[in-house]
C-alpha atoms as a PDB file:
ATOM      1  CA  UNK A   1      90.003 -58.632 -17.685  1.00  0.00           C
ATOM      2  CA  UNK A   2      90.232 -62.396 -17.233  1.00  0.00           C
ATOM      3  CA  UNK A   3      89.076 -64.209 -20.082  1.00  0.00           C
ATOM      4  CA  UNK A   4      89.462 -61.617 -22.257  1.00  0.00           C
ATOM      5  CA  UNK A   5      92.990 -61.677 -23.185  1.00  0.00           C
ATOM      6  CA  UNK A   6      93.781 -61.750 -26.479  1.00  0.00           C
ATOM      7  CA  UNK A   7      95.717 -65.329 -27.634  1.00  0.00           C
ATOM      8  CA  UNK A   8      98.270 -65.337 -30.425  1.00  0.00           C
ATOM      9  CA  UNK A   9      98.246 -68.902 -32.224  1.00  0.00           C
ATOM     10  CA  UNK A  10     101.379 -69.471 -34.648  1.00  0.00           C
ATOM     11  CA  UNK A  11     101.203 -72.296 -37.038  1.00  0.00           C
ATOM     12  CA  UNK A  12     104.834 -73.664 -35.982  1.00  0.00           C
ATOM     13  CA  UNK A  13     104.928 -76.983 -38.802  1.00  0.00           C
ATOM     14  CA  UNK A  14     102.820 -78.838 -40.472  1.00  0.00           C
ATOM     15  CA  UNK A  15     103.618 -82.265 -40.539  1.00  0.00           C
ATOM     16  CA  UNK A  16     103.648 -84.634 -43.856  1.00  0.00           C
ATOM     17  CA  UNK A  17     102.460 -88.347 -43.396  1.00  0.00           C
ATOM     18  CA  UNK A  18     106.057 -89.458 -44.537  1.00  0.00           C
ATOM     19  CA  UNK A  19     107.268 -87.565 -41.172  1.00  0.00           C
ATOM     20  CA  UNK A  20     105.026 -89.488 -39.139  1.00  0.00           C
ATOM     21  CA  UNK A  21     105.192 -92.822 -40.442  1.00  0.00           C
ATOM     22  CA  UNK A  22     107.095 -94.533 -42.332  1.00  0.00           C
ATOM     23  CA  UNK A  23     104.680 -96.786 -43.690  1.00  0.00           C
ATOM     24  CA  UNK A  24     101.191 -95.219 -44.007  1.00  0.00           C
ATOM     25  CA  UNK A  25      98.836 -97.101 -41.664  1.00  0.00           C
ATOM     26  CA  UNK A  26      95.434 -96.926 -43.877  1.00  0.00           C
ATOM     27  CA  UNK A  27      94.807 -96.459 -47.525  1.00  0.00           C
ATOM     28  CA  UNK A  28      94.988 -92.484 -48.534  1.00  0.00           C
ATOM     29  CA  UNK A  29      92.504 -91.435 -50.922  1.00  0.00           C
ATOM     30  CA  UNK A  30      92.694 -87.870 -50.125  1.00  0.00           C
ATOM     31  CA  UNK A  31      95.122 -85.236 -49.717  1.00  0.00           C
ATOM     32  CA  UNK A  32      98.834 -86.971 -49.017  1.00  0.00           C
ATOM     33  CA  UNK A  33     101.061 -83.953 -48.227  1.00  0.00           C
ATOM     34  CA  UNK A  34     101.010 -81.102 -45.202  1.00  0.00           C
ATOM     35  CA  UNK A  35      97.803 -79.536 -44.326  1.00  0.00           C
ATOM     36  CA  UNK A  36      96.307 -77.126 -47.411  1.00  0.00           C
ATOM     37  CA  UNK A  37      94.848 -75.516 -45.045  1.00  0.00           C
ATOM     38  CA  UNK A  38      97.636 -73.530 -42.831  1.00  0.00           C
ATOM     39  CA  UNK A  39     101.002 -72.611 -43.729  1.00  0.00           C
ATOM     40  CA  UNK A  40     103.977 -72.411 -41.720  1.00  0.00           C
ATOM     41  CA  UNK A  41     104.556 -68.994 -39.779  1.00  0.00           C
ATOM     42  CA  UNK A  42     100.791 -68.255 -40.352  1.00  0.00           C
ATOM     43  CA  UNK A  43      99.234 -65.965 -36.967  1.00  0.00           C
ATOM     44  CA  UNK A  44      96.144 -65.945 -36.080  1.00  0.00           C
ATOM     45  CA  UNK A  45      94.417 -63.758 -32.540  1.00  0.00           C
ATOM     46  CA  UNK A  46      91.843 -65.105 -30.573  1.00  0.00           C
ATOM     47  CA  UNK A  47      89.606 -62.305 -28.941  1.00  0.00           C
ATOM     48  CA  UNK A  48      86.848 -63.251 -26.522  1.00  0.00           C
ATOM     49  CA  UNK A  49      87.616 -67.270 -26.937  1.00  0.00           C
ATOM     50  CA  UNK A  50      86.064 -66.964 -30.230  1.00  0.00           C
ATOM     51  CA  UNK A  51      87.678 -69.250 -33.075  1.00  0.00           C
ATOM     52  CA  UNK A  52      89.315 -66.900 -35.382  1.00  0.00           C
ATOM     53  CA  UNK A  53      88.447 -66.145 -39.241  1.00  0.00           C
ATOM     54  CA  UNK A  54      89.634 -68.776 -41.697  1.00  0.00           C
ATOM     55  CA  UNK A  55      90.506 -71.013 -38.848  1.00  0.00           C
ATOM     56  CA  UNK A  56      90.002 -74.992 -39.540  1.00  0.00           C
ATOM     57  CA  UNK A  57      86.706 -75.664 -37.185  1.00  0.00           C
ATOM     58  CA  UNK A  58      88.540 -79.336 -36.013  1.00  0.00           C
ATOM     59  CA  UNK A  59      91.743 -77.566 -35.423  1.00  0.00           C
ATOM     60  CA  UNK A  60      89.973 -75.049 -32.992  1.00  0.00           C
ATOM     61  CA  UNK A  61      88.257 -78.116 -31.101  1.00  0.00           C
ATOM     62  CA  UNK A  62      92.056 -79.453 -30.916  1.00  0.00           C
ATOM     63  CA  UNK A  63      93.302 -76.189 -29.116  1.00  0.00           C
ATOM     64  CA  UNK A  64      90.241 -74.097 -27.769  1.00  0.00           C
ATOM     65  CA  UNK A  65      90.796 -76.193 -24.197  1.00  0.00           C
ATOM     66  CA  UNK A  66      94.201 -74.659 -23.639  1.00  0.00           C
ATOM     67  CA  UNK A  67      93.255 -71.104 -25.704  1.00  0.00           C
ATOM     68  CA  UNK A  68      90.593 -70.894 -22.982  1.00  0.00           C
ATOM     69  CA  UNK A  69      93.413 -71.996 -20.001  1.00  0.00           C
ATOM     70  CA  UNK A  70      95.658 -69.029 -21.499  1.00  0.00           C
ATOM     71  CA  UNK A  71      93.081 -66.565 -22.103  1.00  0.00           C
ATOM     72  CA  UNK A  72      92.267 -67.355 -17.855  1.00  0.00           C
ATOM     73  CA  UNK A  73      95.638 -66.846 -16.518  1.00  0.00           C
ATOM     74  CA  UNK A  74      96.901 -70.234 -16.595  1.00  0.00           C
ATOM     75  CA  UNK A  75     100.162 -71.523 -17.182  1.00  0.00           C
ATOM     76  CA  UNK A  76     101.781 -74.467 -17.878  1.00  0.00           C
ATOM     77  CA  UNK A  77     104.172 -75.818 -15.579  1.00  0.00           C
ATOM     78  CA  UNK A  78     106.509 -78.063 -18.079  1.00  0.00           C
ATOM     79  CA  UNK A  79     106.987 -74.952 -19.638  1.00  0.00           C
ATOM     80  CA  UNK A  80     109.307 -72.038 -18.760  1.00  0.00           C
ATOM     81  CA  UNK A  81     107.699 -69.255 -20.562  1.00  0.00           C
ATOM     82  CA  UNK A  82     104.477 -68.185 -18.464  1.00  0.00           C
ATOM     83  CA  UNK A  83     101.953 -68.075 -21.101  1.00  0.00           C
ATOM     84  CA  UNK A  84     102.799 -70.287 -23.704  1.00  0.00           C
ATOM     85  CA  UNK A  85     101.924 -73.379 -24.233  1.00  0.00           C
ATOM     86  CA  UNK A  86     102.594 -75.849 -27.933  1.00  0.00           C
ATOM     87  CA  UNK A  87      99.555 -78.326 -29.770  1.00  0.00           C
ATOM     88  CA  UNK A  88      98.739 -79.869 -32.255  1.00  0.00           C
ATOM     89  CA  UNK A  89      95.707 -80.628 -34.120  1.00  0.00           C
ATOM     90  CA  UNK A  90      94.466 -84.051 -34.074  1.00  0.00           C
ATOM     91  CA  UNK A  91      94.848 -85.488 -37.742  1.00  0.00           C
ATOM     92  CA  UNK A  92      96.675 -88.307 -36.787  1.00  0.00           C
ATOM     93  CA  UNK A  93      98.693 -88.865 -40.146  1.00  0.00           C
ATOM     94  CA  UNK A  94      99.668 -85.264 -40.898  1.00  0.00           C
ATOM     95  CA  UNK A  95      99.259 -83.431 -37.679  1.00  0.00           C
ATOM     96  CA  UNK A  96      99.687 -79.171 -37.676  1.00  0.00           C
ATOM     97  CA  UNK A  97     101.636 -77.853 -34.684  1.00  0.00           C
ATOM     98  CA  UNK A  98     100.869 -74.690 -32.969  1.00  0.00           C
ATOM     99  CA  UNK A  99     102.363 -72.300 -30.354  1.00  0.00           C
ATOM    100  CA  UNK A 100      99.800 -70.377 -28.264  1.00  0.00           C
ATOM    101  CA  UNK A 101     100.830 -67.375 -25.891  1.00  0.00           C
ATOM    102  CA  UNK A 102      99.155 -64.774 -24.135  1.00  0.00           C
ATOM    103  CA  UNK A 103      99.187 -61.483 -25.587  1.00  0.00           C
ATOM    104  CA  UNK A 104     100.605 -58.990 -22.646  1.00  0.00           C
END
């Protein structure tokens, strides 16, 4: 059924500040390394388009656009795989990527 389709998310890398710039652009007072809150390889399914437990609420906002695009048949053209699409979560100094595909 469309829109029902289950979504596999796979936390590909997460990203530490000194990857992204060289020279921080602000003053850190919190956490300085990779995201605490994923780790690499970590899965997650997404049934009905509903954020999945122990997933990080901002990350969801991040990728629920193209979850939903998946989860409705679409694919991405820039991409060769039908199904799959990679984002990333919008903490600009220590971004988490993530692969999304359709579950078949």
């Amino acid at each position: 059924m469309i829109g029902t389709v289950k979504i596999k998310i796979t936390v590909l890398k997460r990203t530490n500040p000194t990857e992204v710039f060289q020279t921080s652009p602000v003053t850190l007072i919190g956490p300085t390394g990779p995201c605490d809150v994923f780790r690499d390889g970590q899965e997650f399914t997404v049934e009905n388009l509903v954020m999945p437990q122990g997933f990080f609420p901002m990350a969801w906002i991040a990728l629920v656009g193209n979850v939903r695009l998946l989860s409705y048949g679409c694919n991405f053209p820039w991409i060769k795989e039908e199904g799959v699409t990679i984002n990333c979560c919008t903490d600009g100094l220590r971004p988490v990527i993530f692969k999304m595909e359709r579950i078949k």
